[in-house]
N, C-alpha and C. Protein backbone atom coordinates (compact mmCIF):
# COMPACT_ATOMS: atom_id res chain seq x y z
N UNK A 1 -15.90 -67.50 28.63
CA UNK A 1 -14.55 -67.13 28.97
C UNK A 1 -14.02 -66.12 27.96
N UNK A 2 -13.46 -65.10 28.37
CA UNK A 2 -12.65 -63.84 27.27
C UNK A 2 -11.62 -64.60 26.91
N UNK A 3 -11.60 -64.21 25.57
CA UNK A 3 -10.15 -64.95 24.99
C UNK A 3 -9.40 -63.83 24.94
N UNK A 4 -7.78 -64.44 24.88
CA UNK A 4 -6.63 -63.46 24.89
C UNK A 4 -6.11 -63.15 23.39
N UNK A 5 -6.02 -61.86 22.66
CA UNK A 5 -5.89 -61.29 21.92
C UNK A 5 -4.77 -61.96 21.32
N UNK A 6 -4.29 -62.84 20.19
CA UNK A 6 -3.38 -63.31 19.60
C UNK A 6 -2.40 -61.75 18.75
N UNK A 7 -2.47 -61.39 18.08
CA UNK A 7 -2.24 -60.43 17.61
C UNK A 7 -2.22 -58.97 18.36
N UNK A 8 -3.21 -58.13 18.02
CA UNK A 8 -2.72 -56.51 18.54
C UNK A 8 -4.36 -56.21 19.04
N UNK A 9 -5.46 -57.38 18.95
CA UNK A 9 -6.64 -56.67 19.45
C UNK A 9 -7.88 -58.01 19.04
N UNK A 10 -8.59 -58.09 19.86
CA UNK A 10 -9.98 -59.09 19.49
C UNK A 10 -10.64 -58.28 18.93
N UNK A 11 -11.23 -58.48 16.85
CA UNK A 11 -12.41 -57.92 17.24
C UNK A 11 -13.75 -58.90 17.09
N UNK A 12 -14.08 -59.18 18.26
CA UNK A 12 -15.14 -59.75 18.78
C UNK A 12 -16.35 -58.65 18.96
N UNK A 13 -17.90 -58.91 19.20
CA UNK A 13 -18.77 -57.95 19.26
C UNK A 13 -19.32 -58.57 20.62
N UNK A 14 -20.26 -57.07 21.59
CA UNK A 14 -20.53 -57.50 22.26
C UNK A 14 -21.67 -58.61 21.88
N UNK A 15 -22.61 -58.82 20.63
CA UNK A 15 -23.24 -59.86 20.88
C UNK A 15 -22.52 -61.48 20.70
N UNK A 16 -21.47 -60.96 19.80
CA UNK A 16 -20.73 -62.69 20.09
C UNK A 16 -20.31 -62.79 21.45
N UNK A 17 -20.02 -61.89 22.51
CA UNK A 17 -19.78 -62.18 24.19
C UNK A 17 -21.29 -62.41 24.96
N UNK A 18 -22.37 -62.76 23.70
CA UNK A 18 -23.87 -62.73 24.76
C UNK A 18 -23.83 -61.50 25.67
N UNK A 19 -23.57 -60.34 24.97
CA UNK A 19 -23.84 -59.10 26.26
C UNK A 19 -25.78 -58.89 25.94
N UNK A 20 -25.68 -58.51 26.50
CA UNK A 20 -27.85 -58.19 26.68
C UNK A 20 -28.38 -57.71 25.27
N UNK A 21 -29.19 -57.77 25.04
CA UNK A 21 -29.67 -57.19 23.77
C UNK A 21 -29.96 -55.92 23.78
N UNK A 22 -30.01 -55.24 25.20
CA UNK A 22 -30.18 -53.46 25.07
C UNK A 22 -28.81 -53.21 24.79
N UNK A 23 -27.38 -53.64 24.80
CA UNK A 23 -26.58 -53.42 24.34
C UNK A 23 -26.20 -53.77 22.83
N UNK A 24 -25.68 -52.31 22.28
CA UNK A 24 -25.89 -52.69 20.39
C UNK A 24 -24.59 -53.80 20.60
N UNK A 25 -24.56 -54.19 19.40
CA UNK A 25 -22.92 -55.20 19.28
C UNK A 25 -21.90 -54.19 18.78
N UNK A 26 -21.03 -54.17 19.25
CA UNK A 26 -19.63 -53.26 19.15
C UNK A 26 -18.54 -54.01 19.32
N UNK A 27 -17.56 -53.63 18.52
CA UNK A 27 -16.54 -54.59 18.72
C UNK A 27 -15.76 -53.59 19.75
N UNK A 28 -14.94 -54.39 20.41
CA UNK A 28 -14.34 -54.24 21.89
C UNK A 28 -13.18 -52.71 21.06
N UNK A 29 -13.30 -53.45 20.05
CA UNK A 29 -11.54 -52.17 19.59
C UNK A 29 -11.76 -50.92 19.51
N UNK A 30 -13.29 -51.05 18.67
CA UNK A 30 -13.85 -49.90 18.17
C UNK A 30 -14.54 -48.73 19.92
N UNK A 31 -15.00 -49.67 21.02
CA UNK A 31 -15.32 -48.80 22.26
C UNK A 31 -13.55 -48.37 22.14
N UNK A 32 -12.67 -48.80 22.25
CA UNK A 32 -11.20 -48.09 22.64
C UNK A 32 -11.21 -47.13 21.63
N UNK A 33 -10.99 -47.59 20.30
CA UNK A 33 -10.41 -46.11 19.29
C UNK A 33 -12.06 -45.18 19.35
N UNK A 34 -13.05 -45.11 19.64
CA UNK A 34 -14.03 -44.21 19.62
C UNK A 34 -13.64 -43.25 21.31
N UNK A 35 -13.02 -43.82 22.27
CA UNK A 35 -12.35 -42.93 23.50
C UNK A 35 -11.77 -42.50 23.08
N UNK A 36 -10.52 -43.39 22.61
CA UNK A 36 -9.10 -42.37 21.81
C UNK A 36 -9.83 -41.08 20.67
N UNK A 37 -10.79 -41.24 20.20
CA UNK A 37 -10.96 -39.57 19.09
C UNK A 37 -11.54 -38.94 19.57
N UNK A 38 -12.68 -39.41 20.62
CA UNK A 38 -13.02 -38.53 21.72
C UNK A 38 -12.14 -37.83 22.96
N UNK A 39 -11.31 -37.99 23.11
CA UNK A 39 -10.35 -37.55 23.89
C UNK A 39 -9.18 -37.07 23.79
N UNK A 40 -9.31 -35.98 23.56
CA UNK A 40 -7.62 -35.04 22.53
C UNK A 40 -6.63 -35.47 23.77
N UNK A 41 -5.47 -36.09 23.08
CA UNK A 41 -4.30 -36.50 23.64
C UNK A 41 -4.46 -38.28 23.74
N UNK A 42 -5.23 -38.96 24.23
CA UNK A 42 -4.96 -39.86 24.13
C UNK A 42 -4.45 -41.03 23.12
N UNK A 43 -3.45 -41.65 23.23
CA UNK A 43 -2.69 -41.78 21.31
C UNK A 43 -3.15 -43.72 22.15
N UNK A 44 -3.28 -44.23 22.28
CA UNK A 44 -3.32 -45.37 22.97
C UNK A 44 -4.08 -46.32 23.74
N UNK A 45 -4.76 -47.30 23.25
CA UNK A 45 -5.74 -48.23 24.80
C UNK A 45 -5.42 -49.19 24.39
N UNK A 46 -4.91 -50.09 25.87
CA UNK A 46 -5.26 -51.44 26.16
C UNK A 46 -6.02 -52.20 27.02
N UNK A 47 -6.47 -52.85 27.20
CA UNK A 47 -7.38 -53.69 27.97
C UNK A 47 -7.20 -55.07 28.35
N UNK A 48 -6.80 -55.34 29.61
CA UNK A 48 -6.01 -56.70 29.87
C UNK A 48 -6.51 -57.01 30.98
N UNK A 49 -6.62 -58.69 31.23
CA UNK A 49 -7.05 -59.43 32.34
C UNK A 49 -6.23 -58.58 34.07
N UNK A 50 -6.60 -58.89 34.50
CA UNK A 50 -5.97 -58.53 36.07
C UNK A 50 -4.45 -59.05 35.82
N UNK A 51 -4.33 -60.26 35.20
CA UNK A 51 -2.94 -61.09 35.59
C UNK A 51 -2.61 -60.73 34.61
N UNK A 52 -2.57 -59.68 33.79
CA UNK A 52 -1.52 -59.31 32.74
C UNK A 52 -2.01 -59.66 31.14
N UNK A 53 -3.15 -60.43 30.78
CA UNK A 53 -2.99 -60.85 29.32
C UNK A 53 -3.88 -59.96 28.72
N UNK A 54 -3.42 -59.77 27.56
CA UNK A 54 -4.00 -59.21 26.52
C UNK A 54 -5.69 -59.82 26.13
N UNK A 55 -6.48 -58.21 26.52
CA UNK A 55 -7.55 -58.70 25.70
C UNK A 55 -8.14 -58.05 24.53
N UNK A 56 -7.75 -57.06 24.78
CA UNK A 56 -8.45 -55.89 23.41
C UNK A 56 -6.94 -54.64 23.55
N UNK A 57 -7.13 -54.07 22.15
CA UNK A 57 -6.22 -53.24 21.99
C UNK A 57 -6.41 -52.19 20.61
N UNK A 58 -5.58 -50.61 21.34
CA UNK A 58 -5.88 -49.86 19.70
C UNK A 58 -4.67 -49.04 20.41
N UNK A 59 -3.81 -49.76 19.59
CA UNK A 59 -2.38 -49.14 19.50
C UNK A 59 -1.86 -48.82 17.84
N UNK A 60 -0.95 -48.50 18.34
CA UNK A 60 0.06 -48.45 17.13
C UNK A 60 1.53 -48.24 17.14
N UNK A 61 2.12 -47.67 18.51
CA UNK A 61 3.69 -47.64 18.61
C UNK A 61 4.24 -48.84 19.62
N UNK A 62 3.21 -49.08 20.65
CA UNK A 62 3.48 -49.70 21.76
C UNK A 62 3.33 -51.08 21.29
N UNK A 63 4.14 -52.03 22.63
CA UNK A 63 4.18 -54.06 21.51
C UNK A 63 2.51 -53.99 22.99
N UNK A 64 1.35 -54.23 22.68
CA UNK A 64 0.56 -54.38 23.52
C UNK A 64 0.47 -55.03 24.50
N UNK A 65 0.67 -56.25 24.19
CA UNK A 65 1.04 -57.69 25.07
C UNK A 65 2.06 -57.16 26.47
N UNK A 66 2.96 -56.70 25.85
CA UNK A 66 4.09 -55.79 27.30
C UNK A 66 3.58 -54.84 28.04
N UNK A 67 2.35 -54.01 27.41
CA UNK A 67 1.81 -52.62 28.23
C UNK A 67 0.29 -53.75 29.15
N UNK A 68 0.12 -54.74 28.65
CA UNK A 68 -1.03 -55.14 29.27
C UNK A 68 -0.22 -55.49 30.50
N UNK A 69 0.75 -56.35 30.30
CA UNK A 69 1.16 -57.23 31.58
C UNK A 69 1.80 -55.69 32.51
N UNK A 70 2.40 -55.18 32.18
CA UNK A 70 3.17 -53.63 32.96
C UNK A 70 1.74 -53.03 33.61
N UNK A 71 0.84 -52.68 32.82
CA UNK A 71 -0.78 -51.96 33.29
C UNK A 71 -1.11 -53.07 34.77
N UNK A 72 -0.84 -54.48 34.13
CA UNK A 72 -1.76 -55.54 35.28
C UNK A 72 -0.74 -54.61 36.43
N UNK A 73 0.58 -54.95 36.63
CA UNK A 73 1.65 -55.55 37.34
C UNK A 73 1.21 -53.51 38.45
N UNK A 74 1.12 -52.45 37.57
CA UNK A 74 1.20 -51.25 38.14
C UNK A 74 -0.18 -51.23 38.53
N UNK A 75 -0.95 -51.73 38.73
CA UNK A 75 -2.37 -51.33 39.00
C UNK A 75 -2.05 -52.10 40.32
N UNK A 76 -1.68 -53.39 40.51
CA UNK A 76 -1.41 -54.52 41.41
C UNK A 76 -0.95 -53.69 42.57
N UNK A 77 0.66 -53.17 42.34
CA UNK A 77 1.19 -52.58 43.28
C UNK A 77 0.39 -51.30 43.69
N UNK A 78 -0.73 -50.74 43.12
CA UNK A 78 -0.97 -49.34 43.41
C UNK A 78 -2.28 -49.66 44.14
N UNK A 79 -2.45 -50.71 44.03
CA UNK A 79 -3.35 -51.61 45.36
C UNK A 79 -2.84 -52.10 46.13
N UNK A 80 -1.83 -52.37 46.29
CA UNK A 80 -0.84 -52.49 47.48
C UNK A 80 -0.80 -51.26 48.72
N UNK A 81 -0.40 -50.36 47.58
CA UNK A 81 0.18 -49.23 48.40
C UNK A 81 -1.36 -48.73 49.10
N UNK A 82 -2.58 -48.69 47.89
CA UNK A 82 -3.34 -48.01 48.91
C UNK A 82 -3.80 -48.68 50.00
N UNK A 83 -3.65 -50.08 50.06
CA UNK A 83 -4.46 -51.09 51.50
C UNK A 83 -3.15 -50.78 52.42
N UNK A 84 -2.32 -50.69 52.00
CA UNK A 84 -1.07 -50.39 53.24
C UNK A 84 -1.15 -48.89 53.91
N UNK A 85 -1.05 -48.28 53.26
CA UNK A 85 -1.25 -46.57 53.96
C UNK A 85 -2.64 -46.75 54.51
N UNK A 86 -3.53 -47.15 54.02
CA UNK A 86 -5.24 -47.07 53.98
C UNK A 86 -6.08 -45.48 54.10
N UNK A 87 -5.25 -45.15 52.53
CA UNK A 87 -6.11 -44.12 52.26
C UNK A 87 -7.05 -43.99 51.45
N UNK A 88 -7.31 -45.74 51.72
CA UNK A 88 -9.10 -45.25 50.50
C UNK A 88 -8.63 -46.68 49.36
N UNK A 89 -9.50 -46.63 48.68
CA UNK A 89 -9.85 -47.46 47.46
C UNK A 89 -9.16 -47.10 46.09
N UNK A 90 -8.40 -47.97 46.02
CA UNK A 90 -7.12 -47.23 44.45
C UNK A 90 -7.99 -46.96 43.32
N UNK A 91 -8.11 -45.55 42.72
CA UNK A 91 -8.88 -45.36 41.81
C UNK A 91 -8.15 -45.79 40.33
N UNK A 92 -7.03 -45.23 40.13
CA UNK A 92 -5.89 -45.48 39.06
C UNK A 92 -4.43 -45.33 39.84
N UNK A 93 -3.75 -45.46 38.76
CA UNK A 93 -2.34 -44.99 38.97
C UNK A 93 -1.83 -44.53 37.43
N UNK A 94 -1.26 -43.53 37.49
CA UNK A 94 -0.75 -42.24 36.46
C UNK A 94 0.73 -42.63 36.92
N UNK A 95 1.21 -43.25 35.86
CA UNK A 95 2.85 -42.72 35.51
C UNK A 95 3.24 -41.53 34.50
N UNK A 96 3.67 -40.52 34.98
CA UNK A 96 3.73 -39.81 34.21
C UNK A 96 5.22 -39.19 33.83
N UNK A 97 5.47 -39.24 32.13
CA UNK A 97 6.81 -39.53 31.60
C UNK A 97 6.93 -37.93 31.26
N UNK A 98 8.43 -38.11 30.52
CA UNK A 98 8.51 -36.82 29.38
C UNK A 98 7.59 -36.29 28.50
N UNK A 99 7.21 -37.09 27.74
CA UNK A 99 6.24 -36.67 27.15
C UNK A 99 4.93 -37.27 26.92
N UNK A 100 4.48 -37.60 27.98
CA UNK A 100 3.11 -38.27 28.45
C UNK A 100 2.72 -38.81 29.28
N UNK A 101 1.72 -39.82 29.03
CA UNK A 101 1.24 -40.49 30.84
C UNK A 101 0.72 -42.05 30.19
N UNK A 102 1.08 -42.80 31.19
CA UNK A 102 0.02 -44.41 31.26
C UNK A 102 -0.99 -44.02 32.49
N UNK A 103 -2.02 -44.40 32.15
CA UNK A 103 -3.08 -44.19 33.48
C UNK A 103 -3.55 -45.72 33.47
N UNK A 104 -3.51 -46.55 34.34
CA UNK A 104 -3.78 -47.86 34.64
C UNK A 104 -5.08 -47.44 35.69
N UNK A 105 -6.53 -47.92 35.09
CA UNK A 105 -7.92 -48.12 35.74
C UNK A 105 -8.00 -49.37 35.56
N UNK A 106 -9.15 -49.59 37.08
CA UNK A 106 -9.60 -50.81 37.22
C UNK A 106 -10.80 -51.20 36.68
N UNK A 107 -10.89 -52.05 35.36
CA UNK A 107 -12.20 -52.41 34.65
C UNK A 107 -12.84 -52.99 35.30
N UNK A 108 -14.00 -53.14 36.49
CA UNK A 108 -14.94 -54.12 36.91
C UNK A 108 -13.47 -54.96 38.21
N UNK A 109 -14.36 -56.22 37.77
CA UNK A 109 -13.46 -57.10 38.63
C UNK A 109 -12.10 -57.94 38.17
N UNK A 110 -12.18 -57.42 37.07
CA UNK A 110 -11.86 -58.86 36.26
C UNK A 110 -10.62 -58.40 35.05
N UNK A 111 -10.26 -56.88 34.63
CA UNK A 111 -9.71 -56.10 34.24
C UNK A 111 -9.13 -54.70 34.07
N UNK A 112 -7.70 -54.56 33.71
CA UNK A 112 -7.18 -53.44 34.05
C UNK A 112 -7.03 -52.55 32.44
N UNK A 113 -7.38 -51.05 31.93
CA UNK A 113 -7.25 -50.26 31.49
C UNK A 113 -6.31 -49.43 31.24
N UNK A 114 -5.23 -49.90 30.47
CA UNK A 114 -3.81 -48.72 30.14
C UNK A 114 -4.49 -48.26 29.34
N UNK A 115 -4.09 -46.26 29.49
CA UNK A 115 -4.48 -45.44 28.53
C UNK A 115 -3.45 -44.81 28.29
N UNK A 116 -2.50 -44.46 27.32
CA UNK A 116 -1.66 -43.95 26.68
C UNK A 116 -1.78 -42.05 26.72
N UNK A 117 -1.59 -40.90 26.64
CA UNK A 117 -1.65 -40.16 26.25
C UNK A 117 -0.24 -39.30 25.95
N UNK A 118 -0.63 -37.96 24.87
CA UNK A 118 0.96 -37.42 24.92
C UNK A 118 0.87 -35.66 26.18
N UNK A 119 1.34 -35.20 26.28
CA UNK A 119 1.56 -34.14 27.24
C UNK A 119 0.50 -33.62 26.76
N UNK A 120 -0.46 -33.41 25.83
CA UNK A 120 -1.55 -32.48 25.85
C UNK A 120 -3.22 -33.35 25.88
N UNK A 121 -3.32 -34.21 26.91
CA UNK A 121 -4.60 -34.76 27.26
C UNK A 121 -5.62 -33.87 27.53
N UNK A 122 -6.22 -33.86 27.57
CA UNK A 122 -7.82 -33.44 27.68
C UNK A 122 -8.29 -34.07 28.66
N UNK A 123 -7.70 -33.33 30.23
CA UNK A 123 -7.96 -33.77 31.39
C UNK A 123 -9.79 -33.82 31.49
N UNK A 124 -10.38 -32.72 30.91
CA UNK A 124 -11.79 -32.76 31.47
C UNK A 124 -11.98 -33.29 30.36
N UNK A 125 -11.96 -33.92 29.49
CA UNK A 125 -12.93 -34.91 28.22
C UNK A 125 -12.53 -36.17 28.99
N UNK A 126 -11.36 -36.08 29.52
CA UNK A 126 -11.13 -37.86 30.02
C UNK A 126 -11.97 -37.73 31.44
N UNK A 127 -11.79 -37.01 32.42
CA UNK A 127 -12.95 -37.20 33.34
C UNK A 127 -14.27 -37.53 32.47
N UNK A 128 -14.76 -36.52 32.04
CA UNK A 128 -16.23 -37.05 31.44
C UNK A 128 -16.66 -38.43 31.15
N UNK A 129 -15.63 -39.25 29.95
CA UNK A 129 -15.62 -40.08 29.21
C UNK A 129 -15.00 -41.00 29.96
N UNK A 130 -14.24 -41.10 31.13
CA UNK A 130 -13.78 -42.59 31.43
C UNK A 130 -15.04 -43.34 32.19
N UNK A 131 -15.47 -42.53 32.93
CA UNK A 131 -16.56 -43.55 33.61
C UNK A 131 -17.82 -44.38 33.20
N UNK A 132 -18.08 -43.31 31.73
CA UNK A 132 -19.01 -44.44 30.79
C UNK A 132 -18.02 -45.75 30.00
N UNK A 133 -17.18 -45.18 30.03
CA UNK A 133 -16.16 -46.17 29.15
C UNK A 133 -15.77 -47.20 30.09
N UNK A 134 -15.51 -47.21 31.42
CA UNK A 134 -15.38 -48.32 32.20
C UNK A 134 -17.05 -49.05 32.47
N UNK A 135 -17.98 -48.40 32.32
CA UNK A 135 -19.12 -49.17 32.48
C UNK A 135 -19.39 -49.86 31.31
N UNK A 136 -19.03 -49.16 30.17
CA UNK A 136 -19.15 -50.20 29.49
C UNK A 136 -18.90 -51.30 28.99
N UNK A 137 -17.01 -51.53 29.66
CA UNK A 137 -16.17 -52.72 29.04
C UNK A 137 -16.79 -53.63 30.62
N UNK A 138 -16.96 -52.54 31.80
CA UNK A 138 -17.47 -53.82 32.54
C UNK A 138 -18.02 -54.81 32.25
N UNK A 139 -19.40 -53.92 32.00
CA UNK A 139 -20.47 -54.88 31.37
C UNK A 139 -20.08 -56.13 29.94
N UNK A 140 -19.10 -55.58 29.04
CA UNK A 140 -18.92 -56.74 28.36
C UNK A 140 -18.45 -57.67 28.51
N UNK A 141 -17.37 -57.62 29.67
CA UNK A 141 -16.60 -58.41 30.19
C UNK A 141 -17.57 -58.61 31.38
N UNK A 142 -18.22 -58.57 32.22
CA UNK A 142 -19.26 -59.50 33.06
C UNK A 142 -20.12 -60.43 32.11
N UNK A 143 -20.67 -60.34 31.01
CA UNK A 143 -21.43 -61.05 30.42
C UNK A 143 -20.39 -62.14 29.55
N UNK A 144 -19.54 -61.51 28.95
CA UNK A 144 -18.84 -62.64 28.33
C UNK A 144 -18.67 -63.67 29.52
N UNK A 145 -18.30 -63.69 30.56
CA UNK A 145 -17.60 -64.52 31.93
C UNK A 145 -19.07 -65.45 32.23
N UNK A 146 -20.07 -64.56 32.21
CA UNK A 146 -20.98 -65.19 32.42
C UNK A 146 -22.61 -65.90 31.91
């Protein structure tokens, strides 16, 4: 079972979650802040159950615990909207502010992905880099569960 982040982040490794042994052990915080320096603009990651709780985090302005449950709650409705129109399979949902964006992705089955950025993201480093980055928290979070 994933435990919920008491503080601002688990750092747990994937081998304390029993992830496979072709996977090195990494702590969950360090896959987030190694996206965040790889990705000019992004100031922010959280990583939270479907129903809102905190599981991993690399913040520093935001209270995490509030952006996990807001990430669950906007990913929820943005699966709403797409089974109602039925234009397809909700990839994310982008709120986008004054001076930045939350992008809420769907981790696997089992978790949702707030990414923080400020107005100057690095649209093509974050294409590149999100889809290994969601395969990889999949996978830690399928093996921890199981």
């Amino acid at each position: 079972m994933i435990e919920v982040a008491s503080e601002h982040s688990i750092h747990r490794t994937a081998e304390d979650l029993n992830v496979t042994s072709s996977m090195p052990p990494v702590p969950i915080v360090d896959v987030l802040s190694t996206f965040s320096r790889n990705v000019m603009g992004v100031s922010e990651t959280v990583l939270a159950t479907l129903d809102g709780l905190l599981v991993a985090s690399d913040t520093r302005r935001t209270h995490p615990e509030s952006v996990a449950a807001l990430a669950a709650a906007t990913l929820g409705l943005g699966g709403r909207v797409a089974e109602h129109t039925g234009i397809g399979t909700l990839r994310r949902v982008v709120t986008q502010c004054s001076s930045g964006q939350l992008i809420a992705l769907r981790v696997g089955a089992t978790a949702v992905l707030a990414v923080m950025s400020d107005e100057g993201l690095d649209t093509a480093a974050f294409q590149r880099e999100i889809p290994g980055l969601l395969k990889l928290l999949t996978a830690i979070l399928d093996n921890a569960a199981g």
